[in-house]
C-alpha atoms as a PDB file:
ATOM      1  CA  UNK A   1       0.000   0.000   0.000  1.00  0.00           C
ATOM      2  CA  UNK A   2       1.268   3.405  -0.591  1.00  0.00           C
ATOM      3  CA  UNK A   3       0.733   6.624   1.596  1.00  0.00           C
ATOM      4  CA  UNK A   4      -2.275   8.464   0.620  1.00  0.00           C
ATOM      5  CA  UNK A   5      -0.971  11.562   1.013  1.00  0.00           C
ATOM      6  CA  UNK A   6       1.756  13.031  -1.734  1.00  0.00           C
ATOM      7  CA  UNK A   7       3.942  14.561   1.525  1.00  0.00           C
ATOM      8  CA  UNK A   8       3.754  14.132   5.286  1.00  0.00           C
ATOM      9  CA  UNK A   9       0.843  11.660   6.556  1.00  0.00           C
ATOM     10  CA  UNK A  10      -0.419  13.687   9.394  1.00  0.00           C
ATOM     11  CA  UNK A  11      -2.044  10.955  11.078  1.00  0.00           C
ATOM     12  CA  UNK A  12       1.223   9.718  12.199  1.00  0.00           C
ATOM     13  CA  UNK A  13       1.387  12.665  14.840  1.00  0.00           C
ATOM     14  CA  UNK A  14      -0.512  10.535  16.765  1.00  0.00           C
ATOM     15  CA  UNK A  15       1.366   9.936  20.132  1.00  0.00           C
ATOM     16  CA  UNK A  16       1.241   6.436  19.765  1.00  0.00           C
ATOM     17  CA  UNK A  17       2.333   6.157  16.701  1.00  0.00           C
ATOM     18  CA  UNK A  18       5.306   9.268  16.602  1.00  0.00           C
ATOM     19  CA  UNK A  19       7.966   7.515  18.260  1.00  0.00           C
ATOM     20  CA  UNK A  20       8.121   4.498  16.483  1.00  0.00           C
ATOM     21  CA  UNK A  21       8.197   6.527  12.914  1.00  0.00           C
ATOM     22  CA  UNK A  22      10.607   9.086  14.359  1.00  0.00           C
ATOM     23  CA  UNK A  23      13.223   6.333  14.765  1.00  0.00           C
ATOM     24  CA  UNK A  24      12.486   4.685  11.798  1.00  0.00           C
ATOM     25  CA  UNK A  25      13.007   7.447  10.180  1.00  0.00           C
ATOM     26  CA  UNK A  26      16.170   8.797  11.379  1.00  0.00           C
ATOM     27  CA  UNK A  27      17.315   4.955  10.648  1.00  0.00           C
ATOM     28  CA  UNK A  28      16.005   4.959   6.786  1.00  0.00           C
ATOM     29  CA  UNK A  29      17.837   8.958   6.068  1.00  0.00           C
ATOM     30  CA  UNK A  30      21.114   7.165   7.472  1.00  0.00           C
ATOM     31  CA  UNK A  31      20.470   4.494   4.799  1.00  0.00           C
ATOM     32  CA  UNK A  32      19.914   6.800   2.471  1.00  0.00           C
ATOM     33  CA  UNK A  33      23.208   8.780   2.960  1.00  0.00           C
ATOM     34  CA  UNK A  34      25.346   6.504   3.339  1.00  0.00           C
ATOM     35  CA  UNK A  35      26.373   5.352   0.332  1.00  0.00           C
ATOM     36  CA  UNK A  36      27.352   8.771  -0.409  1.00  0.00           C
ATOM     37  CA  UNK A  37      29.279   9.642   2.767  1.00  0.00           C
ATOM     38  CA  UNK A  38      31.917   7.163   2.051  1.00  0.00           C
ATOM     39  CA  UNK A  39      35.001   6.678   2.555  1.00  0.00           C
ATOM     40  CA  UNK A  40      35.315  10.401   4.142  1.00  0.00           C
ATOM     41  CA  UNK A  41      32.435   9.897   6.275  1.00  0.00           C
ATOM     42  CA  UNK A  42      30.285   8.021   8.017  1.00  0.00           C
ATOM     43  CA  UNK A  43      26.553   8.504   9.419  1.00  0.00           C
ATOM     44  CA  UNK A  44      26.054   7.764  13.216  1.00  0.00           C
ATOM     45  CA  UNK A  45      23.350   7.364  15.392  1.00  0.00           C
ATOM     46  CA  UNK A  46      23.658   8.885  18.332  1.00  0.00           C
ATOM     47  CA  UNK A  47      21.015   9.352  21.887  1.00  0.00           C
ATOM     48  CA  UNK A  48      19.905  12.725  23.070  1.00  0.00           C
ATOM     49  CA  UNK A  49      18.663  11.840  27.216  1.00  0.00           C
ATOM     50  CA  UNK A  50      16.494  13.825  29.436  1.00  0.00           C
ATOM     51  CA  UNK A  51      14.612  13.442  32.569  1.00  0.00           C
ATOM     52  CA  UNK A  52      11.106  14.320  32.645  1.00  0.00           C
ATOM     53  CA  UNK A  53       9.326  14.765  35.708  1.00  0.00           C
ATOM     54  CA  UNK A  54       5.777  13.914  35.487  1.00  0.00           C
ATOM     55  CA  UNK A  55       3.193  13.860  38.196  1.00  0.00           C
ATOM     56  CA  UNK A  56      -0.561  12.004  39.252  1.00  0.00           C
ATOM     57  CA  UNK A  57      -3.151  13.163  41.611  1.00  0.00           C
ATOM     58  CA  UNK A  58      -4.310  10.763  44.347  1.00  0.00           C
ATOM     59  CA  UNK A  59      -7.214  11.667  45.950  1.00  0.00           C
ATOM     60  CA  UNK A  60      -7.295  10.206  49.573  1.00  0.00           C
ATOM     61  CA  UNK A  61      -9.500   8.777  51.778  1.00  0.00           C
ATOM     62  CA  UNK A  62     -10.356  11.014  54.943  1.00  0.00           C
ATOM     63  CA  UNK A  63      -7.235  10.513  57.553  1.00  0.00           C
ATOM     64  CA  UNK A  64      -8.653   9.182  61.451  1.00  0.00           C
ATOM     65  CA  UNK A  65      -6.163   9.664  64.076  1.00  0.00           C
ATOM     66  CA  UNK A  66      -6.408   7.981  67.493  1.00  0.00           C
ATOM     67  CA  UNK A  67      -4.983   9.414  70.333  1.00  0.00           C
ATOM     68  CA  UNK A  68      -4.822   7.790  74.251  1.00  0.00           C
ATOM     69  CA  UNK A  69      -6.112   4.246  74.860  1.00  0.00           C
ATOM     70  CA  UNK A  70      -9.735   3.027  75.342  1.00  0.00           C
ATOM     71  CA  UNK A  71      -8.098   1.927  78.991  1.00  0.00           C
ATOM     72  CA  UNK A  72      -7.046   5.255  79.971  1.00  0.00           C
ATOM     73  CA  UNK A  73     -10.865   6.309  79.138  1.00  0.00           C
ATOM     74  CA  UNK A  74      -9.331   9.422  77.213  1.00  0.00           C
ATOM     75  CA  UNK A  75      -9.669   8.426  73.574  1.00  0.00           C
ATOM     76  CA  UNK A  76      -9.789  11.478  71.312  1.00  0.00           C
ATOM     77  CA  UNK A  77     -10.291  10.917  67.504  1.00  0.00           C
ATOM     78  CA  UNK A  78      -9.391  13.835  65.821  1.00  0.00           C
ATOM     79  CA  UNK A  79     -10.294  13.916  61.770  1.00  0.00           C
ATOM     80  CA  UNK A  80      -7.694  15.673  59.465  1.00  0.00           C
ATOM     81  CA  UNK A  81      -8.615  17.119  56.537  1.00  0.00           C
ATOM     82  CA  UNK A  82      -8.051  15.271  53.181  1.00  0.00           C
ATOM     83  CA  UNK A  83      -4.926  16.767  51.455  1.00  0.00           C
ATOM     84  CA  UNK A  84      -4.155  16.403  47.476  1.00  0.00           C
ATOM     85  CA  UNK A  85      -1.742  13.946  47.206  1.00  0.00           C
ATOM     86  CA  UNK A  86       0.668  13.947  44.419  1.00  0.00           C
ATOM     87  CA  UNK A  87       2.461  11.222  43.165  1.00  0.00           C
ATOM     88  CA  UNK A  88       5.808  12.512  41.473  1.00  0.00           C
ATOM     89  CA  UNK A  89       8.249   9.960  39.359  1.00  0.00           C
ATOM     90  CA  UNK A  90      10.596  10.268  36.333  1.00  0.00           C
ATOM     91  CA  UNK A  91      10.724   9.125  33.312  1.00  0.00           C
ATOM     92  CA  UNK A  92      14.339   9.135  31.417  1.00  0.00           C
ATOM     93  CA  UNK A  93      13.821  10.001  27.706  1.00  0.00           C
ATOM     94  CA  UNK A  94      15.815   9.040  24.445  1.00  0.00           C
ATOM     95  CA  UNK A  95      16.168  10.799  21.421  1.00  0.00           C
ATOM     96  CA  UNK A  96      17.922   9.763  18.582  1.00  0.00           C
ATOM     97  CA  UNK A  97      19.423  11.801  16.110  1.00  0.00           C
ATOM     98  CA  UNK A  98      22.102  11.675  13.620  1.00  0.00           C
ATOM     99  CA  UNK A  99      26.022  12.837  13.194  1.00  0.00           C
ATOM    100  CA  UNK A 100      28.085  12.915  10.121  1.00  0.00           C
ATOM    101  CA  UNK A 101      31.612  12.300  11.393  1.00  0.00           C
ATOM    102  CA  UNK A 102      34.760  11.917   9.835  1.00  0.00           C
ATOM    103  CA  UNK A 103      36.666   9.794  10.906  1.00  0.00           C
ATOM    104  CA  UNK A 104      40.393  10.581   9.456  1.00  0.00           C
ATOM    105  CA  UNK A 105      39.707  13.599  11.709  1.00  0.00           C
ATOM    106  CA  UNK A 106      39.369  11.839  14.912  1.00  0.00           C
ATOM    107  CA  UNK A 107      35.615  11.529  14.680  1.00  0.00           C
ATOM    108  CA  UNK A 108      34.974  14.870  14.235  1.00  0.00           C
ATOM    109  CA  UNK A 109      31.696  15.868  13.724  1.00  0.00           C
ATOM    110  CA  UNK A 110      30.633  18.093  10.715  1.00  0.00           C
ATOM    111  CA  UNK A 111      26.646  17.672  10.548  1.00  0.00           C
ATOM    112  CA  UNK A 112      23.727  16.703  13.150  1.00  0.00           C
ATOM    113  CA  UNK A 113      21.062  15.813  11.450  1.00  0.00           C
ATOM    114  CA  UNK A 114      17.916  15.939  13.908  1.00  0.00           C
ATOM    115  CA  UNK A 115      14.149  14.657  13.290  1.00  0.00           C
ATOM    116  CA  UNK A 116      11.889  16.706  15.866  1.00  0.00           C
ATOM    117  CA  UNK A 117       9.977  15.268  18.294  1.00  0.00           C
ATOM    118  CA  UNK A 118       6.781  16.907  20.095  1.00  0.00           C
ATOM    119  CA  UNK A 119       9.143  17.369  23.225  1.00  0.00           C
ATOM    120  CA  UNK A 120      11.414  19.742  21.267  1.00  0.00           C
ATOM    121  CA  UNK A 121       8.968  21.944  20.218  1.00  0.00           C
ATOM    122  CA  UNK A 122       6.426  22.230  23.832  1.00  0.00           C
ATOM    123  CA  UNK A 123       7.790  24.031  27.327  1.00  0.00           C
ATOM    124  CA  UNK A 124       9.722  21.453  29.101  1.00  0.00           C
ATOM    125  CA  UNK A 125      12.896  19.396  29.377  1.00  0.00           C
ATOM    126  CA  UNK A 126      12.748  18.201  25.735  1.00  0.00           C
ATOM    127  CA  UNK A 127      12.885  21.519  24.603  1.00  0.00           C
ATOM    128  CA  UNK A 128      15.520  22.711  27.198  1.00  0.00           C
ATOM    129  CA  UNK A 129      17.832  19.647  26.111  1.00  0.00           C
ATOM    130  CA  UNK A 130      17.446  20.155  22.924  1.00  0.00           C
ATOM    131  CA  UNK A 131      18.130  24.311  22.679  1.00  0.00           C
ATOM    132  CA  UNK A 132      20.569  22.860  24.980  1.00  0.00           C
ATOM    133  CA  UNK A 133      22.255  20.690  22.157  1.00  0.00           C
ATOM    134  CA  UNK A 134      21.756  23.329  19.526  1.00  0.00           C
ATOM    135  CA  UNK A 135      23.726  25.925  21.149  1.00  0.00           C
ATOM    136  CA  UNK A 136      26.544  23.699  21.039  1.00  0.00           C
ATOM    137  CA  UNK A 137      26.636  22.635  17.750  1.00  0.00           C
ATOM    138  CA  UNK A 138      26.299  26.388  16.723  1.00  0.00           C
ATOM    139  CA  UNK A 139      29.340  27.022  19.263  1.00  0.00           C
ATOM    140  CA  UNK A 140      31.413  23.884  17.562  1.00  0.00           C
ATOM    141  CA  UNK A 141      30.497  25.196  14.300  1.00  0.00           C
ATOM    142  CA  UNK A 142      29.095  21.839  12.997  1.00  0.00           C
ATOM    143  CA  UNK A 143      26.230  21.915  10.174  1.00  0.00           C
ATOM    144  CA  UNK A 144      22.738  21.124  11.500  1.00  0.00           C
ATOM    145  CA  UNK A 145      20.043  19.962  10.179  1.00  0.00           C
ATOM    146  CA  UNK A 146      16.705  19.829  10.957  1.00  0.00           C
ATOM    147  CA  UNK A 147      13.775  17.692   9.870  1.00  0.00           C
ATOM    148  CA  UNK A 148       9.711  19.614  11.451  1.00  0.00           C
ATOM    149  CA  UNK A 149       7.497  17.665  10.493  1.00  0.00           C
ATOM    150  CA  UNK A 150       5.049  18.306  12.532  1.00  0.00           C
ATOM    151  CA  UNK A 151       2.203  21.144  12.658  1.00  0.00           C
ATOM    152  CA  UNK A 152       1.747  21.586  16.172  1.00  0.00           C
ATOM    153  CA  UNK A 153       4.378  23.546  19.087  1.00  0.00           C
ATOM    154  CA  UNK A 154       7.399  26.911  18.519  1.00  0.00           C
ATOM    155  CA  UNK A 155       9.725  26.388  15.846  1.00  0.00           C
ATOM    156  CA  UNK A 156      13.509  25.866  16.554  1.00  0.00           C
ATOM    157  CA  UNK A 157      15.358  27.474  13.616  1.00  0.00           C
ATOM    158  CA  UNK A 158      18.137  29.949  15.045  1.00  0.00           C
ATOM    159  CA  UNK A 159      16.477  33.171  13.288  1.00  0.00           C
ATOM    160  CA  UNK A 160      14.127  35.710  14.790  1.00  0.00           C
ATOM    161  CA  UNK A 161      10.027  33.375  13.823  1.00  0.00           C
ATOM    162  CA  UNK A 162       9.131  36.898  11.974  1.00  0.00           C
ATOM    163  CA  UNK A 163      11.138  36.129   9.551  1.00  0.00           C
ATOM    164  CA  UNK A 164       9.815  32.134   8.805  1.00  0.00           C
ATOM    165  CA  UNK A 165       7.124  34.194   7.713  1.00  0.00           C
ATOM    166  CA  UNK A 166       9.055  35.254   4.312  1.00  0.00           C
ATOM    167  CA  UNK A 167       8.034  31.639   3.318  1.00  0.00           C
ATOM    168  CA  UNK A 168       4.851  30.803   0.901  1.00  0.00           C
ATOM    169  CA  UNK A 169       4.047  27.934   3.069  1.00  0.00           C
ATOM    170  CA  UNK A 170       5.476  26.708   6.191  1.00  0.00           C
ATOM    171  CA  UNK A 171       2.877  24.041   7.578  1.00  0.00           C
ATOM    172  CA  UNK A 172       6.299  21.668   7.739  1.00  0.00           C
ATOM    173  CA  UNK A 173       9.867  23.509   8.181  1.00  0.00           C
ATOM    174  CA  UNK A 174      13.637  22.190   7.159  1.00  0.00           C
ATOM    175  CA  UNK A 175      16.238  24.193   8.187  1.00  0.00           C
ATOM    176  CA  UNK A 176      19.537  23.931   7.187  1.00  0.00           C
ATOM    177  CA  UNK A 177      22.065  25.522   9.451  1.00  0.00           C
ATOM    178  CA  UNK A 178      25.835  25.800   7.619  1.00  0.00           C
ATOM    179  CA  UNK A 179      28.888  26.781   9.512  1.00  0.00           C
ATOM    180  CA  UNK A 180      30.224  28.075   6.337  1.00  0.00           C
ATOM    181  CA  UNK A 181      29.462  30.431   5.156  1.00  0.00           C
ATOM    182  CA  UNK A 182      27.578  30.915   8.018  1.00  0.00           C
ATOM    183  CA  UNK A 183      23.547  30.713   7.346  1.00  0.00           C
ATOM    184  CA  UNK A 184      20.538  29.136   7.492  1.00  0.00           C
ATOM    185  CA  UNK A 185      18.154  27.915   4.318  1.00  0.00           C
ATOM    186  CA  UNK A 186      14.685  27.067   4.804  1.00  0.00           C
ATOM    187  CA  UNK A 187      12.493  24.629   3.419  1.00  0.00           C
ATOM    188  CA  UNK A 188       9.057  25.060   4.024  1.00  0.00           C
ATOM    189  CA  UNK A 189       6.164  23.359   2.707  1.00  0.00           C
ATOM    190  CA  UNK A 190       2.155  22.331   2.853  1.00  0.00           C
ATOM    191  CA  UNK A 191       0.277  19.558   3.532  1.00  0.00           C
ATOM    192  CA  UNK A 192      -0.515  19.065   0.417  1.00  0.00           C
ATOM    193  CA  UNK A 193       2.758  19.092  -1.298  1.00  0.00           C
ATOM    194  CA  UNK A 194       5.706  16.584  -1.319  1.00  0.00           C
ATOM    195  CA  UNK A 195       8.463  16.925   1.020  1.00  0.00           C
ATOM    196  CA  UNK A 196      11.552  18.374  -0.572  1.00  0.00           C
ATOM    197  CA  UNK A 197      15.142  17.299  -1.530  1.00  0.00           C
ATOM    198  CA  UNK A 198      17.772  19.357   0.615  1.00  0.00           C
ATOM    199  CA  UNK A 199      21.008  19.489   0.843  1.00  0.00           C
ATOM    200  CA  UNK A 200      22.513  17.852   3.414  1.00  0.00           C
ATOM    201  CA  UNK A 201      26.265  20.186   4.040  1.00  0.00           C
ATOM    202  CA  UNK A 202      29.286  18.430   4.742  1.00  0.00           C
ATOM    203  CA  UNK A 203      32.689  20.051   5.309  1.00  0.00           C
ATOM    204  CA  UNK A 204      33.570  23.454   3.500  1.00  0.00           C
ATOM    205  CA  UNK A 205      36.126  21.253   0.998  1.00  0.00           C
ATOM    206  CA  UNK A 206      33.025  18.887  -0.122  1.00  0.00           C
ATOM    207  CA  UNK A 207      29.794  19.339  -1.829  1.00  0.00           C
ATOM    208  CA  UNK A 208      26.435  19.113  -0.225  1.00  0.00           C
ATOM    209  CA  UNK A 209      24.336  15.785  -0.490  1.00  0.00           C
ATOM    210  CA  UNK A 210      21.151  16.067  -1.982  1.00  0.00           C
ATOM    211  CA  UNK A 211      18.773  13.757   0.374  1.00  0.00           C
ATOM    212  CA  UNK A 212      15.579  13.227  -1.137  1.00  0.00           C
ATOM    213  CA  UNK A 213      12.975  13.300   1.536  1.00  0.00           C
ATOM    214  CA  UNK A 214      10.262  12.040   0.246  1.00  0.00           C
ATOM    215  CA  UNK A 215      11.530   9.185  -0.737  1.00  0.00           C
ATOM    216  CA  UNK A 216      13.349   8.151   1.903  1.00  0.00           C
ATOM    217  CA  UNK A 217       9.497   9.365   4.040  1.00  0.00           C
ATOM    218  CA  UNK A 218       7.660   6.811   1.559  1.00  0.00           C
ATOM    219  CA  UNK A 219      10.259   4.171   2.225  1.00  0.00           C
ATOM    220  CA  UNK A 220      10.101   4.417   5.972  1.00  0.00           C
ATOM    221  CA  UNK A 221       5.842   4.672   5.505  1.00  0.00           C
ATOM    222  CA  UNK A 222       5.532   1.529   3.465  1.00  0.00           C
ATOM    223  CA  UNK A 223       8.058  -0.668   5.513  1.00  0.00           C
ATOM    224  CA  UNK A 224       6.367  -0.283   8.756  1.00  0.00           C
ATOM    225  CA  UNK A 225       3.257  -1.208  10.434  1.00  0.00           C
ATOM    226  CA  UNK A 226       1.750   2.220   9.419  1.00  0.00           C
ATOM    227  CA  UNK A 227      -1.625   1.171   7.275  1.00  0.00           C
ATOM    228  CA  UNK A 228      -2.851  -1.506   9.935  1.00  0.00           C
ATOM    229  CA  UNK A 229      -2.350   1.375  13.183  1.00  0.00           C
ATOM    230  CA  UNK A 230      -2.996   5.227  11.266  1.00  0.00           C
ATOM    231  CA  UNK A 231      -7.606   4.700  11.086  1.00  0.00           C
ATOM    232  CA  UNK A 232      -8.201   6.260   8.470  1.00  0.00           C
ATOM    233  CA  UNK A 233     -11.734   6.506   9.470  1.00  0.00           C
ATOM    234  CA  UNK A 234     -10.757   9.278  12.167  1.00  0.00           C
ATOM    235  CA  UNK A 235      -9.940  12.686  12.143  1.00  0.00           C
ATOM    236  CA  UNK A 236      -6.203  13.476  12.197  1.00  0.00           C
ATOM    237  CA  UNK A 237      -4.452  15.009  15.538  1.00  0.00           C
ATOM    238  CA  UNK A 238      -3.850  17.887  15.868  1.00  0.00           C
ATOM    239  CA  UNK A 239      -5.819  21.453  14.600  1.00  0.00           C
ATOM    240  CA  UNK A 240      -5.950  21.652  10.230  1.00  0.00           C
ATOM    241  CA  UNK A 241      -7.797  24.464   8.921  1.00  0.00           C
ATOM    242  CA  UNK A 242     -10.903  23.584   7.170  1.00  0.00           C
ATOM    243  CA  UNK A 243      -8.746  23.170   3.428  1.00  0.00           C
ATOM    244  CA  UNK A 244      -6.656  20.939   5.219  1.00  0.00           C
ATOM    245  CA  UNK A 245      -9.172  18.923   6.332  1.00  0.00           C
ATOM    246  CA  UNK A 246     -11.155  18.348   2.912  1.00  0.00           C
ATOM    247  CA  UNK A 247      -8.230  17.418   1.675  1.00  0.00           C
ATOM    248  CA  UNK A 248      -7.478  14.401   3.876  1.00  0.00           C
ATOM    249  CA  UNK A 249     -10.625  13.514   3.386  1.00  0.00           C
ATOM    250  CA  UNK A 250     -10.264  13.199  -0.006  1.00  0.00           C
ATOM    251  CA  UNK A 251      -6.969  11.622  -0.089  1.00  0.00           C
ATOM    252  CA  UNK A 252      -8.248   9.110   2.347  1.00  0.00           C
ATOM    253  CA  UNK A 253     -11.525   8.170   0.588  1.00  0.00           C
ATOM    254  CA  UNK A 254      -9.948   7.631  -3.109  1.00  0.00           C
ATOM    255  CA  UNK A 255      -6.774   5.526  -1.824  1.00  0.00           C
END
């Protein structure tokens, strides 16, 4: 079966679903590049970890105390009043992404390539940990790369938002960080259209790789348990405008 949609499938923003097509993916654009990375370079997988904190609400039965001994003939039973009870526990999160290292160079690093997940983009550790990680790749002056594609959360790119709105259509967002010269290009595209071939920078001395997305998206779709889990038959997460919304209905009804 082939994805119904000519780009991004947006029902795979469910949560239950993300995390098993955000690896995948990361695993089939390694694939992908590989064969043109070598000898120089290699693509390597690599973890991203945070600690989340999360917490649950217990709601308690009322508290009896008993003080003094029926003996004594001074029993006093005082009633407390029922507190909220919180339950707190963490949760230790992976991430992978991707490096481009070479190796002749001691392993040095010359392009992250990173797949964003909904933890990158929302207040909270995720995103912390991975601004975190961003401001040191900018500092090491390594290429970055970054793969949005989802609708939902604050965009990441290292340029003032006002200015993502120069693009025609940014429903998804690629950015392209280079060290040199230093910039950043910008991808952005609809649901409705395919995602696009980039260039994937490596160091100043080489040319860029030209990664085709889509294919490597379709590849990664039709490989993995995606037709059986996405129901069709529901409404895509997340908000879509009304267009949006006729469309996947359309797509979905005539595949």
């Amino acid at each position: 079966m082939q994805c119904p949609f000519p780009g991004m499938d947006p029902y795979l923003e469910r949560p239950a679903i993300w995390p098993d097509f955000h690896d995948s993916l990361i695993a089939y654009i390694r694939e992908a590049l590989q064969q043109h990375l070598r000898p120089r370079y290699v693509a390597l997988t690599q973890d991203r970890l945070f600690v989340v904190e999360h917490d649950r609400p217990i709601q308690p039965d009322v508290s009896i105390i008993e003080t003094g001994s029926p003996q004594s003939g001074s029993v006093r039973t005082a009633v407390a009043d029922a507190p909220l009870v919180v339950e707190m526990f963490r949760e230790e999160v992976r991430q992978p992404y991707l490096q481009i290292i070479e190796p002749a160079a001691g392993n040095q690093v010359v392009t992250a390539i990173e797949v964003l997940s909904p933890d990158n983009k929302r207040p909270g550790a995720g995103r912390t940990s991975y601004l975190n990680k961003q401001d040191e790749l900018w500092m090491a002056q390594t290429n970055l790369v970054e793969i949005d594609l989802l609708r939902g959360g604050a965009p990441v790119p290292r340029i003032p938002e006002h200015r993502l709105d120069d693009l025609p259509s940014r429903r998804y967002l690629v950015s392209v960080t280079r060290n040199f010269p230093t910039r950043c290009e910008l991808y952005g595209f609809a649901l409705q259209q395919p995602i696009p071939k980039i260039s994937v920078p490596l160091a100043s001395d080489d040319k860029d790789i030209a990664l085709d997305l889509q294919q490597v998206f379709q590849r990664c779709w039709s490989t993995g348990p995606y037709p059986e889990l996405l129901q069709y038959d529901q409404t895509p997460p997340g908000e879509l405008s009304g267009d949006e919304l006729d469309f996947c209905r359309r797509r979905v009804t005539s595949s």
